[in-house]
Protein backbone atom coordinates (compact mmCIF):
# COMPACT_ATOMS: atom_id res chain seq x y z
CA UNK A 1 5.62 1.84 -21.25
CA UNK A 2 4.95 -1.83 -19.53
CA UNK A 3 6.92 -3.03 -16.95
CA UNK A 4 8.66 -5.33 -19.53
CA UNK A 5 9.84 -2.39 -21.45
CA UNK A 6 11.11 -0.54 -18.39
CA UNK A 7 13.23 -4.14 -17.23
CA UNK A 8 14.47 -4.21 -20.75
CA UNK A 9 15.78 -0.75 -20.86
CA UNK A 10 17.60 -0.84 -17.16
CA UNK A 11 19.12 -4.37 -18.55
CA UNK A 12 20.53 -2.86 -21.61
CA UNK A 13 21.70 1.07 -19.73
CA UNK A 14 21.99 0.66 -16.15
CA UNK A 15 22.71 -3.35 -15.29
CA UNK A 16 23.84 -1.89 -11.85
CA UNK A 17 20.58 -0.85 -11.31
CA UNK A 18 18.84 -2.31 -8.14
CA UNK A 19 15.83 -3.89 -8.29
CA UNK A 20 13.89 -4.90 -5.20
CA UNK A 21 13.75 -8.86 -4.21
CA UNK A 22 11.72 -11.05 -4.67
CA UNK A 23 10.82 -9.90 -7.61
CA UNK A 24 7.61 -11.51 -8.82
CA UNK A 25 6.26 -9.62 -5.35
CA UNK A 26 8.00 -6.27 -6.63
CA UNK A 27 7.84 -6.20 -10.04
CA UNK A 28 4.56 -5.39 -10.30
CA UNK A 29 4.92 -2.43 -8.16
CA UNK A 30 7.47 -0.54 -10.71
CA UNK A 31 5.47 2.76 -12.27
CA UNK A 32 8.81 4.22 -14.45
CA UNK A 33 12.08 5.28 -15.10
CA UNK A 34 14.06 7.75 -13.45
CA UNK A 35 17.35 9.50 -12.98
CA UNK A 36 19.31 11.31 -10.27
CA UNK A 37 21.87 13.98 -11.60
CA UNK A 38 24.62 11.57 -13.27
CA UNK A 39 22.62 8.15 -11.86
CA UNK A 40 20.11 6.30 -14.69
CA UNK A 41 18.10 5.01 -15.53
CA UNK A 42 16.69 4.07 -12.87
CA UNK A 43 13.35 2.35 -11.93
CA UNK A 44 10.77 3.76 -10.01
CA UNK A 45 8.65 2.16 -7.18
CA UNK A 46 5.50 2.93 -6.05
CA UNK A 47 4.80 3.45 -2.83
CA UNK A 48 1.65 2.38 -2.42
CA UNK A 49 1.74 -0.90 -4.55
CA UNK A 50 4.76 -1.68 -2.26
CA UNK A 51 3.35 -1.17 1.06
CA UNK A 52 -0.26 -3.12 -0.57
CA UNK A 53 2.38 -5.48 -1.09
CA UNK A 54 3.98 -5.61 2.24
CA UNK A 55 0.85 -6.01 3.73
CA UNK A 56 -0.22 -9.24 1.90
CA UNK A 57 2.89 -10.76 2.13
CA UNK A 58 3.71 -10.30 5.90
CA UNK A 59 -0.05 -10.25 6.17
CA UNK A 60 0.24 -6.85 8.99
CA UNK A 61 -1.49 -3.90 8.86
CA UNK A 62 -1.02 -0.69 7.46
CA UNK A 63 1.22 0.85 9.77
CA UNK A 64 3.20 -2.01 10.21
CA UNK A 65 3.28 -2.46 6.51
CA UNK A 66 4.98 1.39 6.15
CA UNK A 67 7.02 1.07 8.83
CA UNK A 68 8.81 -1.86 7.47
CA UNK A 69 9.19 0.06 4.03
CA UNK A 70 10.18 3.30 5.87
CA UNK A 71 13.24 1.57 7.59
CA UNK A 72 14.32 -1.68 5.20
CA UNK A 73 13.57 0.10 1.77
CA UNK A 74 13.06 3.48 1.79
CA UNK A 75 15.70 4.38 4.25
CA UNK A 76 18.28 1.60 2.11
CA UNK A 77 21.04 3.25 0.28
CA UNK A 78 22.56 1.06 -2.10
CA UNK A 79 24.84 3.10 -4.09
CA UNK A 80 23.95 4.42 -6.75
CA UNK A 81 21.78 1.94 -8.69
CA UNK A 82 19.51 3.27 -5.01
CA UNK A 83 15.38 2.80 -6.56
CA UNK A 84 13.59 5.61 -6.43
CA UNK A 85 9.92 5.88 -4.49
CA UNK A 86 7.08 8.05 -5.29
CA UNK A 87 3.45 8.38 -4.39
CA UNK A 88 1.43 7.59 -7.36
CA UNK A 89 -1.19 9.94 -5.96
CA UNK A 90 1.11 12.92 -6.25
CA UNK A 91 1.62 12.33 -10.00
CA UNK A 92 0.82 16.06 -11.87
CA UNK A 93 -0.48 14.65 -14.75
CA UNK A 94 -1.30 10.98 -15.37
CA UNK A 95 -2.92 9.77 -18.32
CA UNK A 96 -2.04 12.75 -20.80
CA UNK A 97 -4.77 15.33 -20.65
């Protein structure tokens, strides 16, 4: 599933979805669908294509990078349309084998 796809299928089951702004920074950086108890779909950040992108776009560091996601996006709730955030690294089983 492509990015497209995913957009498509939050458009059409969950308009009240949030999506993270500006988009052609965050877009890029959604990995999947996902659902909390009653809440879905809902699309699926990853963490470290959003802190790369933090760190080009406010051109910091690192640290300064996470610590901006920490506070302004991870620690957002936004009702239930909330993203969800996961480490890409900590995927079981990526790629199908």
């Amino acid at each position: 599933m492509n990015n497209s796809e995913v957009l498509a299928i939050i458009e059409m089951e969950n308009p009240d979805a949030q999506l993270m702004e500006p988009r052609e920074q965050y877009d890029p950086c959604i990995v999947g669908l996902g659902y909390r108890f009653s809440d879905g779909p809902l699309v699926i950040y990853s963490i470290e294509r959003v802190i790369n992108t933090l760190m080009a776009s406010h051109q910091c560091d690192y640290q300064n990078a996470y610590d901006f996601y920490e506070f302004n996006q991870l620690g957002s709730w936004m009702g239930e349309g909330t993203p969800i955030f996961i480490y890409e690294e900590h995927l079981i089983n990526r790629g199908g084998s």
